[in-house]
Protein backbone atom coordinates (compact mmCIF):
# COMPACT_ATOMS: atom_id res chain seq x y z
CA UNK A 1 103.33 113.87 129.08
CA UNK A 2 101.62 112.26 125.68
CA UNK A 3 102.34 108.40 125.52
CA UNK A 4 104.59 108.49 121.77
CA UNK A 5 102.87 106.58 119.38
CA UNK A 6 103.35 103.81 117.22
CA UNK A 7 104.44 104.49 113.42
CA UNK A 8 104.46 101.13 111.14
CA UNK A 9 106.47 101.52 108.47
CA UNK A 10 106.17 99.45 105.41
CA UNK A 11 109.37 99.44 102.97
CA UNK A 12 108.89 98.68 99.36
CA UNK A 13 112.34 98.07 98.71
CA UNK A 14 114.01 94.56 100.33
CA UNK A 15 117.30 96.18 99.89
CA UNK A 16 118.72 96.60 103.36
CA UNK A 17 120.89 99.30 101.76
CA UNK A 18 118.34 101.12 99.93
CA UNK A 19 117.55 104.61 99.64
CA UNK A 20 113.72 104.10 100.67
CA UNK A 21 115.40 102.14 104.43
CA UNK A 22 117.37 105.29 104.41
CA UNK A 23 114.70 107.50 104.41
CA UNK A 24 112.75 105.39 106.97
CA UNK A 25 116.01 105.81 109.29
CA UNK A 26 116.23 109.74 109.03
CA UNK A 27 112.46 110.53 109.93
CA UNK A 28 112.79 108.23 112.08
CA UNK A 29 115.24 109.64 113.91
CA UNK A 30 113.43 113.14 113.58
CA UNK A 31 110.59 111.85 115.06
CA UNK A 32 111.97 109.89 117.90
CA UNK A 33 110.59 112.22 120.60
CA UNK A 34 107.20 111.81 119.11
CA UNK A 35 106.88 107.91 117.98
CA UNK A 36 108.26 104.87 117.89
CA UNK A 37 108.56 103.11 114.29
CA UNK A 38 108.47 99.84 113.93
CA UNK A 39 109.34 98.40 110.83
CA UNK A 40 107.37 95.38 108.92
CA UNK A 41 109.30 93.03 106.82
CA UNK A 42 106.97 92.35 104.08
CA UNK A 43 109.15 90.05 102.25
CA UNK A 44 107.57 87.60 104.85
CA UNK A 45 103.95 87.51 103.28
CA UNK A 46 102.77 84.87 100.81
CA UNK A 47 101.60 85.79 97.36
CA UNK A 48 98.16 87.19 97.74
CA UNK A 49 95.57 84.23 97.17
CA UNK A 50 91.73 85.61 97.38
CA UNK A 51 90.92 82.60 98.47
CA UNK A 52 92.76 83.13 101.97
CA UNK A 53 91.18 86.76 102.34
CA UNK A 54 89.11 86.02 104.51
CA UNK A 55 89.02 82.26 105.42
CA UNK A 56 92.18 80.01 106.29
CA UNK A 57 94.28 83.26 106.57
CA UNK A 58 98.00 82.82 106.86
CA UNK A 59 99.18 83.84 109.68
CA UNK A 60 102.06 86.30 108.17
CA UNK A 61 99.28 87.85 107.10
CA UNK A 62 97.12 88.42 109.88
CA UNK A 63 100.30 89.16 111.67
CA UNK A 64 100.52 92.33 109.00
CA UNK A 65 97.22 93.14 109.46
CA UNK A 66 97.22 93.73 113.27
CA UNK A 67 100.44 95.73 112.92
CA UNK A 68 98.65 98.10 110.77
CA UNK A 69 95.34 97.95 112.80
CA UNK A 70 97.27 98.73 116.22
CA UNK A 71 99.66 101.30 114.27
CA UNK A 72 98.80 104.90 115.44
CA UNK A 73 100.06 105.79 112.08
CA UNK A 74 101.66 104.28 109.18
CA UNK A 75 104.64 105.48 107.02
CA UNK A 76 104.94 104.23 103.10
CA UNK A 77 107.95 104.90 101.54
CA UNK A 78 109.22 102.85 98.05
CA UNK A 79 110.85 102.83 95.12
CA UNK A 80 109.47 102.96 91.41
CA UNK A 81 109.85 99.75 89.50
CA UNK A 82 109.18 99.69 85.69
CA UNK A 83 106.81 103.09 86.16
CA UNK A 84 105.21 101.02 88.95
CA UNK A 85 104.82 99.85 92.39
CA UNK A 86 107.31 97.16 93.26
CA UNK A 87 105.28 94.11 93.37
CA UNK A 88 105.95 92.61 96.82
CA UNK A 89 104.55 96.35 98.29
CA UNK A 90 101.67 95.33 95.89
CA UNK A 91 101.42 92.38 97.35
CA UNK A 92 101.37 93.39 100.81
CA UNK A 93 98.63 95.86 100.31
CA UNK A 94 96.02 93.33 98.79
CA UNK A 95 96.25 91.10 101.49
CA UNK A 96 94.12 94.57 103.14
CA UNK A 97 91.72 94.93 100.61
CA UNK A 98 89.11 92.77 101.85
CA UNK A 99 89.42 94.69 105.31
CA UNK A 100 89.07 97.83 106.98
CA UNK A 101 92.38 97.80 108.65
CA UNK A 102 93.72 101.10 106.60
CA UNK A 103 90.51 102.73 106.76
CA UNK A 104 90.71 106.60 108.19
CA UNK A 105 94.24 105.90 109.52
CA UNK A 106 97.06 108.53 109.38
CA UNK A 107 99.20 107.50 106.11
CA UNK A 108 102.46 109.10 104.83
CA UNK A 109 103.37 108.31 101.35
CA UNK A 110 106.39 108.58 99.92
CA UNK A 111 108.22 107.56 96.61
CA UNK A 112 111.84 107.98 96.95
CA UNK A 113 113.48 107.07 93.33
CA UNK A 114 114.86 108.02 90.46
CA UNK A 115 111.78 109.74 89.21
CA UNK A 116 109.46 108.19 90.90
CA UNK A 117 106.10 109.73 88.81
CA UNK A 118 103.83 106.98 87.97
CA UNK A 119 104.88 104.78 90.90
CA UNK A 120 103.79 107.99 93.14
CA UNK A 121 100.62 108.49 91.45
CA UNK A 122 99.77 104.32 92.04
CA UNK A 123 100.50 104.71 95.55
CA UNK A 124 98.16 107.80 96.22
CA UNK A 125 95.57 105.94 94.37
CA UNK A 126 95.62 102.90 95.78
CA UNK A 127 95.83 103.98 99.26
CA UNK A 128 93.04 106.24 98.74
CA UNK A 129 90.47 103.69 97.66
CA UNK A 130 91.28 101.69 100.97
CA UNK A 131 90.58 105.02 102.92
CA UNK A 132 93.48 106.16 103.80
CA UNK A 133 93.58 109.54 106.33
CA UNK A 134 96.01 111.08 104.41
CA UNK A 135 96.47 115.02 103.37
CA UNK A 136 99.03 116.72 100.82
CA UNK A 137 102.10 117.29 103.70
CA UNK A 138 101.59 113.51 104.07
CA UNK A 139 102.03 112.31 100.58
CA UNK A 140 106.01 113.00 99.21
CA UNK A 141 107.56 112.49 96.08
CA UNK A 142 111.64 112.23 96.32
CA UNK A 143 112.83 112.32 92.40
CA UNK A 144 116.83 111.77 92.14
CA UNK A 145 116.61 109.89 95.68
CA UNK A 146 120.34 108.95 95.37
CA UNK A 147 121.65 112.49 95.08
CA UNK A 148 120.22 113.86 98.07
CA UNK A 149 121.72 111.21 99.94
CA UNK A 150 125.73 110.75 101.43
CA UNK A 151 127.19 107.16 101.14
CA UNK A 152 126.77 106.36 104.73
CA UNK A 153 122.73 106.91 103.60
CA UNK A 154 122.46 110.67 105.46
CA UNK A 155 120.12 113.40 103.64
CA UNK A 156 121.92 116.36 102.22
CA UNK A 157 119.74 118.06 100.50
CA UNK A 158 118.43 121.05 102.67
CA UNK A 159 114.54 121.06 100.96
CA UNK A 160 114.04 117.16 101.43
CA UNK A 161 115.43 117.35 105.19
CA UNK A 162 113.17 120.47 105.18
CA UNK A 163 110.32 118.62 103.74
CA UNK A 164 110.95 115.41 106.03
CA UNK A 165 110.58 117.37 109.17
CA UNK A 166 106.90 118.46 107.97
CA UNK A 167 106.24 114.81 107.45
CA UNK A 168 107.57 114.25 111.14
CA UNK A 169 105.79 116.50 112.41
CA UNK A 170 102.25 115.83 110.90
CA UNK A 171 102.97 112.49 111.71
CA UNK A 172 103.31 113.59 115.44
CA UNK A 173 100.00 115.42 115.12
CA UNK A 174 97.89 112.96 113.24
């Protein structure tokens, strides 16, 4: 039997109640036969100082850093704010610029908002130019987040279970 490997998941929402922690829950779930996520609270890092990239690094940070580096995988998922990325996910992400930490590993994106567009289109970008292995069945885009979701934060929306299984299941076979 395979060892299950180890998912990081990164949250750009610090809602504990939001949509994008719901998401995170249901694959998962999916995926528990395959991996083991473990979640990273980003809200923990200090604002991104250049200075510190590289020299006199704080230690939340290179706490983050070997969580992605020892991370089989990594799993994205966040909201849209103002047509963007929310800024603490921006945040975390160029504390990793100056490294190679991201580089060819096994990425799922996802945007889970109310639209959700430019945010998406940020994210892909982004995580390509840090190199990123990532392929089109790892990269989703959840418009109307809320309505696909009960109150108790459980997809009902037969496509986006559908299309979260794929994402389990590429994740398994990254």
């Amino acid at each position: 039997m395979t060892a299950k490997k180890n998912i990081l998941a990164i949250c750009g929402s610090t809602r504990s109640q939001s949509a994008n922690n719901a998401i995170i829950e249901t694959i998962t779930k999916l995926g528990e036969e395959y991996f083991t996520v473990h979640k990273f609270d980003i809200s923990i890092l200090p604002y991104f100082n250049q200075d510190a990239t590289n020299q006199n690094i704080p230690g939340a940070v290179l706490k983050f850093r070997n969580a992605i580096e020892k991370a089989d995988g990594v799993l994205i998922c966040t909201p849209e704010y103002v047509f963007s990325l929310p800024g603490i996910l921006k945040n975390a992400i160029e504390w990793t610029v100056s490294t190679t930490v991201f580089s060819d590993k096994p990425t799922v994106l996802i945007t889970a908002s109310s639209s959700g567009e430019k945010a998406h289109e940020s994210l892909l970008l982004v995580m390509n130019t840090l190199g990123v292995k990532s392929t089109p069945e790892m990269g989703l885009l959840i418009s109307g987040v809320k309505s696909k979701l009960n109150t108790q934060s459980q997809v009902i929306d037969p496509l986006l279970q559908q299309q979260l299984e794929t994402v389990v299941d590429v994740l398994a076979n990254s």
